[in-house]
Protein backbone atom coordinates (compact mmCIF):
# COMPACT_ATOMS: atom_id res chain seq x y z
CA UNK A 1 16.71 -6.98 11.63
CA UNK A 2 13.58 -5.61 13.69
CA UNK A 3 11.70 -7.59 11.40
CA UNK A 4 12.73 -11.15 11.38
CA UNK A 5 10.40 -14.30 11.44
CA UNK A 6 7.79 -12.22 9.84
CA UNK A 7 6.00 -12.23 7.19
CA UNK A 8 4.33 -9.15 4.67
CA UNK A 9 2.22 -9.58 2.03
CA UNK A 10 2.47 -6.57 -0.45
CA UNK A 11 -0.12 -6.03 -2.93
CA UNK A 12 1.02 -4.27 -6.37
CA UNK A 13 4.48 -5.09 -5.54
CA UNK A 14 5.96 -5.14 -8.88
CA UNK A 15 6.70 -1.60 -9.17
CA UNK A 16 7.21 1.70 -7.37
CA UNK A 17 6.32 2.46 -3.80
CA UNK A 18 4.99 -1.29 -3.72
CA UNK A 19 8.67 -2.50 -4.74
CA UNK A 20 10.33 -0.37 -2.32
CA UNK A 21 8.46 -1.35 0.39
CA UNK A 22 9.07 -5.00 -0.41
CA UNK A 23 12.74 -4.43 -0.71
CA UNK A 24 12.54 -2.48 2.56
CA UNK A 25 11.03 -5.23 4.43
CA UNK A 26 13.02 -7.69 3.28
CA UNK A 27 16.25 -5.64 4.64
CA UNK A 28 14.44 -5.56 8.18
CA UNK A 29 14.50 -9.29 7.77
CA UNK A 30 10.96 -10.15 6.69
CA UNK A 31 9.85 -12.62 4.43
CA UNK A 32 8.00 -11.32 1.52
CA UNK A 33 4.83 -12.11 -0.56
CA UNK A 34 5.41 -10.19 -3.88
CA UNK A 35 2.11 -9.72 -4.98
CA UNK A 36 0.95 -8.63 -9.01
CA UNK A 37 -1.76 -8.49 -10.98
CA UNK A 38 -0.17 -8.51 -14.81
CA UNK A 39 3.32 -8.21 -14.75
CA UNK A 40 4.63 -11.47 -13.61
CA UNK A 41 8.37 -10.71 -15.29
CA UNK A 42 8.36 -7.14 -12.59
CA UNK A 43 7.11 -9.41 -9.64
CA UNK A 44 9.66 -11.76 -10.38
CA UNK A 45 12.70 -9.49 -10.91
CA UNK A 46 11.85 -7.82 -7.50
CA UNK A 47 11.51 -11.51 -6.17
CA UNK A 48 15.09 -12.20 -7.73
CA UNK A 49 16.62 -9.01 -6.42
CA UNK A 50 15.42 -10.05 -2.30
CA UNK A 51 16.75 -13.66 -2.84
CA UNK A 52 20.14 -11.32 -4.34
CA UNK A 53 20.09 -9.71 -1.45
CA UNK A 54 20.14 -12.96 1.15
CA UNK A 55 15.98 -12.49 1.96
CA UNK A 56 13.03 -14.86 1.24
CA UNK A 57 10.52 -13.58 -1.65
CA UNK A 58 7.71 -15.22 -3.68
CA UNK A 59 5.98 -13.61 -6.42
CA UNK A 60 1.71 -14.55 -6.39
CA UNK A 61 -0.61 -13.56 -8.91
CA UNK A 62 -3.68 -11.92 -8.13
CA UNK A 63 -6.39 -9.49 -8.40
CA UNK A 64 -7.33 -7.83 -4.67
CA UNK A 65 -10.25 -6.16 -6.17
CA UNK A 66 -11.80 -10.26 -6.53
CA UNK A 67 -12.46 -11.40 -2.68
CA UNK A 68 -12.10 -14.81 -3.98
CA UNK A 69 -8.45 -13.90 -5.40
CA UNK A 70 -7.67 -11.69 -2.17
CA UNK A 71 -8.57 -14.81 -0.14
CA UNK A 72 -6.04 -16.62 -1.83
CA UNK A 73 -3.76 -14.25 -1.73
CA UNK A 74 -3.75 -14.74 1.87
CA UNK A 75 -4.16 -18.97 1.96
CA UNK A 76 -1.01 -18.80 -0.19
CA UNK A 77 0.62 -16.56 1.54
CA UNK A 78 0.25 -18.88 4.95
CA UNK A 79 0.81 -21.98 2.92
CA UNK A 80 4.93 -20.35 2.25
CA UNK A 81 5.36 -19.02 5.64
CA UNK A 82 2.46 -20.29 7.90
CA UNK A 83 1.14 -16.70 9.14
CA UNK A 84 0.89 -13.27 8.03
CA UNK A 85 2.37 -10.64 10.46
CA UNK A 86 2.13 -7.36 8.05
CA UNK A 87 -0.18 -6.82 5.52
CA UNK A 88 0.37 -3.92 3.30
CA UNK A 89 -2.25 -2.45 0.65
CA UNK A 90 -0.42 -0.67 -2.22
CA UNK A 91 -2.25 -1.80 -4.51
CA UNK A 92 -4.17 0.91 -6.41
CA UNK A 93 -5.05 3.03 -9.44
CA UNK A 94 -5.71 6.01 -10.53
CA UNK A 95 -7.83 8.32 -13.36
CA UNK A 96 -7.11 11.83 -14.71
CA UNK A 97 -9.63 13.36 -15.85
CA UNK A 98 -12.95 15.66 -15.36
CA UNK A 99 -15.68 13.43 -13.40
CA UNK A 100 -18.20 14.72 -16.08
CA UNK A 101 -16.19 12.57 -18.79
CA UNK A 102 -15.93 9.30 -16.56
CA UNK A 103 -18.01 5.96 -17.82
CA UNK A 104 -19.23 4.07 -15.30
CA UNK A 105 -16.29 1.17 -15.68
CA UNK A 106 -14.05 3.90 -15.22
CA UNK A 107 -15.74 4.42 -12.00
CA UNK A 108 -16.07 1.02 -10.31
CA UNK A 109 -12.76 0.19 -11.78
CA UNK A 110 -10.62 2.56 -9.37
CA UNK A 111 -13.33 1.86 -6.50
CA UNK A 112 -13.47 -1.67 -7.08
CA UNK A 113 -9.22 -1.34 -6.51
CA UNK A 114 -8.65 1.18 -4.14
CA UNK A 115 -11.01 0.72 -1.90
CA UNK A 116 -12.55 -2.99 -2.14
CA UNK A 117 -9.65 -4.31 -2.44
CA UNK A 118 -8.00 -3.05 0.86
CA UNK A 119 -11.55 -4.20 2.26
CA UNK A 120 -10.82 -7.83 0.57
CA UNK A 121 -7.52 -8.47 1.66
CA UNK A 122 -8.45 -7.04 4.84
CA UNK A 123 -11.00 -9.12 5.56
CA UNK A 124 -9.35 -12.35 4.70
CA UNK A 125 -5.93 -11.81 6.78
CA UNK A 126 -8.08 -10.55 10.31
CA UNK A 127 -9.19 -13.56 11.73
CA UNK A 128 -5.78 -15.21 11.62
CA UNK A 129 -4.24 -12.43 13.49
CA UNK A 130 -6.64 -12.06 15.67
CA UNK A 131 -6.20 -15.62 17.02
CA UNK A 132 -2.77 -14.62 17.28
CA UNK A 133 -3.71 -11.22 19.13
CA UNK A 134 -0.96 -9.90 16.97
CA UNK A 135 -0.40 -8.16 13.61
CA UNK A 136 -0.26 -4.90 11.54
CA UNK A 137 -1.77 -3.69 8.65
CA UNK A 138 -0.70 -0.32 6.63
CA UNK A 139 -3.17 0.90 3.49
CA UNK A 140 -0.92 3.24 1.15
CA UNK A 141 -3.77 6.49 1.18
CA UNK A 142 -3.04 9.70 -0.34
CA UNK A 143 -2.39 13.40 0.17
CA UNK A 144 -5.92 13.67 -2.02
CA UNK A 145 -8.10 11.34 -0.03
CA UNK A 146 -7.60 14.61 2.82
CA UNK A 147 -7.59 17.90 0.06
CA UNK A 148 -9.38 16.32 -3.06
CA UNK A 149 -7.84 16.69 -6.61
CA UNK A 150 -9.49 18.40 -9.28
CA UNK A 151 -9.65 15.59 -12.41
CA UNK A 152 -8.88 12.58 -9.89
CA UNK A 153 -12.65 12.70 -8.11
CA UNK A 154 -12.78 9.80 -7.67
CA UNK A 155 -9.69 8.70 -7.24
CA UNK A 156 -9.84 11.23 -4.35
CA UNK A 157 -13.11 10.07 -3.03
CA UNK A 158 -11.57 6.59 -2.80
CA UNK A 159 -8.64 7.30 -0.64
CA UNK A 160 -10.88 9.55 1.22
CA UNK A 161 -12.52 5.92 2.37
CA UNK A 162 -9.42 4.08 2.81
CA UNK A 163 -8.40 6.88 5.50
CA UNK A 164 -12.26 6.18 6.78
CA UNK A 165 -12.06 2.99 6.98
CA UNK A 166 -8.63 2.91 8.44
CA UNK A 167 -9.32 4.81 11.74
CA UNK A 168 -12.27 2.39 11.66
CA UNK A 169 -10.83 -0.71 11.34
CA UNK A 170 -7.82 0.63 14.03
CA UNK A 171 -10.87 0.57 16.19
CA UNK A 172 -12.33 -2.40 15.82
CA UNK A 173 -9.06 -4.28 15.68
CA UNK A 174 -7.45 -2.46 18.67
CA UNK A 175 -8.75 -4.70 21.75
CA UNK A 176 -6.44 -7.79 19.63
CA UNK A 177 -3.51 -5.83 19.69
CA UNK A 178 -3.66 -5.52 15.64
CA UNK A 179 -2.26 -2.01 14.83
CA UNK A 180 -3.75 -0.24 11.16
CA UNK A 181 -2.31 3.17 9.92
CA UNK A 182 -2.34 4.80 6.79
CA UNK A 183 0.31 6.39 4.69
CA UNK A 184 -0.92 9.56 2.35
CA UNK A 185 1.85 10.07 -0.03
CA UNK A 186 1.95 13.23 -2.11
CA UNK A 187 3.95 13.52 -5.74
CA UNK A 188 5.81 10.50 -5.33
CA UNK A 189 8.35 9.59 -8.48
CA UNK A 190 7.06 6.55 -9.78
CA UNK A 191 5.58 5.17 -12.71
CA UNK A 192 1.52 6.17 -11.48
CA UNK A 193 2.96 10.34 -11.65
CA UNK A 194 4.51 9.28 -15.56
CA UNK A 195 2.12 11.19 -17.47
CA UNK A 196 3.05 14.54 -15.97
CA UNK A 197 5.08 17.03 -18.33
CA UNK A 198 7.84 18.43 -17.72
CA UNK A 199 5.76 22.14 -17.04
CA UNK A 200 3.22 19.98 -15.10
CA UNK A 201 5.93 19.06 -12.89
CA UNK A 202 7.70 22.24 -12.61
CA UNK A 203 4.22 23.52 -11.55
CA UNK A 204 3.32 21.39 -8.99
CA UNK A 205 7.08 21.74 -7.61
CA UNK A 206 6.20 25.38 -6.78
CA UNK A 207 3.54 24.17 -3.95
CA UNK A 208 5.88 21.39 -2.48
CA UNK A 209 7.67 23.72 -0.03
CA UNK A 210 10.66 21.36 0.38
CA UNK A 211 11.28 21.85 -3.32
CA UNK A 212 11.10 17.87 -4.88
CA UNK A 213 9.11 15.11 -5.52
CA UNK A 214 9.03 12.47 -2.74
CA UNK A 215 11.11 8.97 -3.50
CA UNK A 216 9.09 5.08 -3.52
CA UNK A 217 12.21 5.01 -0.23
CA UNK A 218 11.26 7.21 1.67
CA UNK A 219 7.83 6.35 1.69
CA UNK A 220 8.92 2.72 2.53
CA UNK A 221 11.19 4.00 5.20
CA UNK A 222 7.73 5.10 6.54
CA UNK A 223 6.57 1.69 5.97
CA UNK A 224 9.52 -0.04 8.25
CA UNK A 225 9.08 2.11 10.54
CA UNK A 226 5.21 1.63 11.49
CA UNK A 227 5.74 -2.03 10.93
CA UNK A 228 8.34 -2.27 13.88
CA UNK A 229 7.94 -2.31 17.68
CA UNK A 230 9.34 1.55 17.57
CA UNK A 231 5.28 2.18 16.39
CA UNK A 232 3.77 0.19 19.09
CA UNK A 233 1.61 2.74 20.22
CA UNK A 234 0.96 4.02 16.50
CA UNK A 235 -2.46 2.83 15.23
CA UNK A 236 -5.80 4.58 13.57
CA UNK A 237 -3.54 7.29 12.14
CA UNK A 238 -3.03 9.02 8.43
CA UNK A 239 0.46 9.76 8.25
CA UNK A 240 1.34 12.12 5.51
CA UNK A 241 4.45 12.62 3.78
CA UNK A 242 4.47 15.44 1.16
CA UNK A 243 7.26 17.60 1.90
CA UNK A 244 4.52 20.35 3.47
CA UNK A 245 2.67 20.15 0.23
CA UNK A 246 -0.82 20.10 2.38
């Protein structure tokens, strides 16, 4: 239980790599902030299936991509379990499709997400652990944000400045003894890869070499595993894991 008397906040927790994670955490002994922005019945099961399991879960509404909401996010968080240890920013979205077709809500919709929203949450949690001299923070990237992906510019682009502002941020938060990594997933079976066909799948299998798509587990095994004091020298890094896809 490496992770005992701590305390993650997990932003789009209600599904996928955000769920896993949470369940994850909550294994290493962690207490967990299930965080949503629409589906309150998800956030909830996953908060039902941690209490199942003999962990400590609560399920909070909000949008990271509002610093007002991400702020709270936080205040609540500390108001349950008095600190945040972990923060992790799943939360995200994505667009398919060329950038010549995108509207300008379309734009500021997956930047206001994927990249604000790290910066919000970010922002609100770092004074509290720097009093503390103590904390970690992991922003769920992707394999794109290194290699770009035609129709997902800017989806690409964003990631591209969560790995930016990662290294950073690592920087900055170093001399406090706050570690931040990134985690750059590639095709990961979850609900965000849904819209794939079956030949769009059987393509892109071709150029993972290890022949599958990666599981929400095994990317919160990753996730565990930076959060722990086995990654105490682990910070400003982009850890990929794509099965040598990139």
């Amino acid at each position: 239980m490496e992770l005992s008397n701590k305390t993650a906040v997990i932003t789009g927790a209600s599904r996928g790599i955000g769920k896993a994670i949470a369940l994850e955490l909550s294994k290493a002994g962690a207490g967990i902030i299930v965080n949503y922005v629409n589906n309150k019945i998800k956030a909830d099961e996953v908060v039902e299936e941690i209490r199942a399991q003999g962990g400590s879960a609560f399920a909070v509404k909000a949008d990271v991509s509002d610093f007002d909401e991400a702020k709270e996010l936080i205040n609540i968080a500390k108001e349950h379990y008095g600190r945040v240890d972990i923060l992790i920013n799943n939360a995200g979205v994505s667009h398919v499709g060329l950038f010549m077709d995108m509207d300008i809500t379309s734009i500021k919709k997956v930047l206001d997400t994927d990249v604000l929203g790290i910066m919000n949450t970010c922002h609100s949690v770092m004074n509290e652990m720097i009093s503390r001299k103590k904390g970690v923070i992991i922003n769920i990237s992707s394999i794109w944000g290194s290699c770009g992906a035609s129709c997902e510019a800017v989806y690409s682009g964003a990631k591209s400045a969560v790995n930016g502002f990662t290294r950073a941020l690592a920087k900055e938060l170093g001399p406090s003894n706050i570690r931040v990594n990134a985690i750059a997933p590639g095709v990961i079976e979850t609900e965000m890869n849904s819209w794939l066909s079956e030949e769009e799948k059987t393509e892109l299998l071709k150029d993972i070499p290890l022949g599958r798509f990666g599981l929400p587990e095994e990317v919160a095994a990753l996730v565990r595993f930076l959060c722990s004091d086995n990654a105490s020298y682990i910070s400003g890094q982009i850890i990929t894991i794509d099965g040598a896809m990139i």
